[in-house]
Protein backbone atom coordinates (compact mmCIF):
# COMPACT_ATOMS: atom_id res chain seq x y z
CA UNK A 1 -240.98 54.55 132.75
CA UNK A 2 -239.13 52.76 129.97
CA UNK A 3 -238.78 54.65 126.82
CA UNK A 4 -237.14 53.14 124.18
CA UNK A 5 -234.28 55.46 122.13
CA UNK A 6 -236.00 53.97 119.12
CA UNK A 7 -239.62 55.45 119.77
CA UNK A 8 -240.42 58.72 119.54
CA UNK A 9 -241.24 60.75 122.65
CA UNK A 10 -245.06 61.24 121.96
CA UNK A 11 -247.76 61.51 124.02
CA UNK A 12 -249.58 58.63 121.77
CA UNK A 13 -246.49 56.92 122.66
CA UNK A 14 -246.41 57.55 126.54
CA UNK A 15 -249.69 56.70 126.81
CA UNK A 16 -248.86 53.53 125.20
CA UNK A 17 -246.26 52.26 127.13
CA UNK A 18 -248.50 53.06 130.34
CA UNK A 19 -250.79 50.76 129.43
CA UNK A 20 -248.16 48.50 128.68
CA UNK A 21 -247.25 48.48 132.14
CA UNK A 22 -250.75 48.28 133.25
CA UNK A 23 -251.14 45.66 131.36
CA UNK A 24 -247.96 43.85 132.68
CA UNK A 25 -249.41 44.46 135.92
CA UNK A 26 -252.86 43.18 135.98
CA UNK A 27 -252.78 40.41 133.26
CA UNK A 28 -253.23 37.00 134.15
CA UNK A 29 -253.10 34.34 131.43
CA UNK A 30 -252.39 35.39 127.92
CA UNK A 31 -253.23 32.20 125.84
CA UNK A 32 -253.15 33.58 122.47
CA UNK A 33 -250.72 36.12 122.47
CA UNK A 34 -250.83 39.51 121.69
CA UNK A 35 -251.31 41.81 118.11
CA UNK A 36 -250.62 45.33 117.38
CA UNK A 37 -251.77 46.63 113.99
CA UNK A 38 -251.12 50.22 112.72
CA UNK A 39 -248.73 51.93 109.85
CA UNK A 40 -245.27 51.13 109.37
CA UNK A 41 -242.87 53.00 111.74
CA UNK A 42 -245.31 53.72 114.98
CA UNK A 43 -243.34 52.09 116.80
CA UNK A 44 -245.22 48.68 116.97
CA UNK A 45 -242.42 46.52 117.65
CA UNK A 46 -240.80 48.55 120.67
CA UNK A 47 -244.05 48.72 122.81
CA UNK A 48 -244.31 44.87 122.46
CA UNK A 49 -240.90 44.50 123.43
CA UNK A 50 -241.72 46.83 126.27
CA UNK A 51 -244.76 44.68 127.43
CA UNK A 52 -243.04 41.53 126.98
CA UNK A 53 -240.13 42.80 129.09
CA UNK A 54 -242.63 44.08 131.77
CA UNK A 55 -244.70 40.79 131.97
CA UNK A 56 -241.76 38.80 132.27
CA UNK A 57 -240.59 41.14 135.00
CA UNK A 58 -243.93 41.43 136.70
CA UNK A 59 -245.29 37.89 136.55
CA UNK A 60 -241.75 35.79 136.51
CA UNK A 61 -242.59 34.29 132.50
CA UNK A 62 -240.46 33.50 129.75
CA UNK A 63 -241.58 35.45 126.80
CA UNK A 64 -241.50 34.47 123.04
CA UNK A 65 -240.79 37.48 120.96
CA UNK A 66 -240.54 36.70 116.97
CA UNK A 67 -241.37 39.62 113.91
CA UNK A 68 -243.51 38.20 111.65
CA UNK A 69 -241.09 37.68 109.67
CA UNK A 70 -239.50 34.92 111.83
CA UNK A 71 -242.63 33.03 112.59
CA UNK A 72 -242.69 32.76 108.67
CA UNK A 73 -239.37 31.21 108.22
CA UNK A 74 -239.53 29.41 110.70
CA UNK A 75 -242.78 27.19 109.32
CA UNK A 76 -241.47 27.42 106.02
CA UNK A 77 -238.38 25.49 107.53
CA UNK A 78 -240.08 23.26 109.72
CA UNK A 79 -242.24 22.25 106.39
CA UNK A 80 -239.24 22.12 103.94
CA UNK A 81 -237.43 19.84 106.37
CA UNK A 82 -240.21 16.96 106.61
């Protein structure tokens, strides 16, 4: 099982990344992407890494990974520059 160095070995945690590779595993289309919610420093951000990594393993997909943060900028950008 991957386990990040950055997450915290919980058992809120474990069972998270074992659905992430459940998830990975039986998923089929995923048209709208995915959202976590939850308080700052849960470790959000490393089980979506985790799942992305595991879906593009598992089902052979390129995977667009971007913090909110960059999805931001990157409008703001694209509507500065027209």
């Amino acid at each position: 099982m991957i386990i990040s160095e950055k997450l915290e070995n919980t058992e809120d945690n474990k069972n998270a990344i074992r659905s992430a590779y459940r998830f990975a595993q039986e998923v089929e289309i995923i048209d709208r992407g995915l959202f976590l919610y939850g308080p700052v420093g849960v470790g959000k951000t490393n089980i979506l890494a985790i799942t992305a990594q595991l879906v593009a393993e598992y089902k052979d997909k390129n995977i667009y990974f971007a913090s909110e943060e960059d999805i931001l900028a990157e409008l703001k950008n694209a509507y500065n520059s027209n």
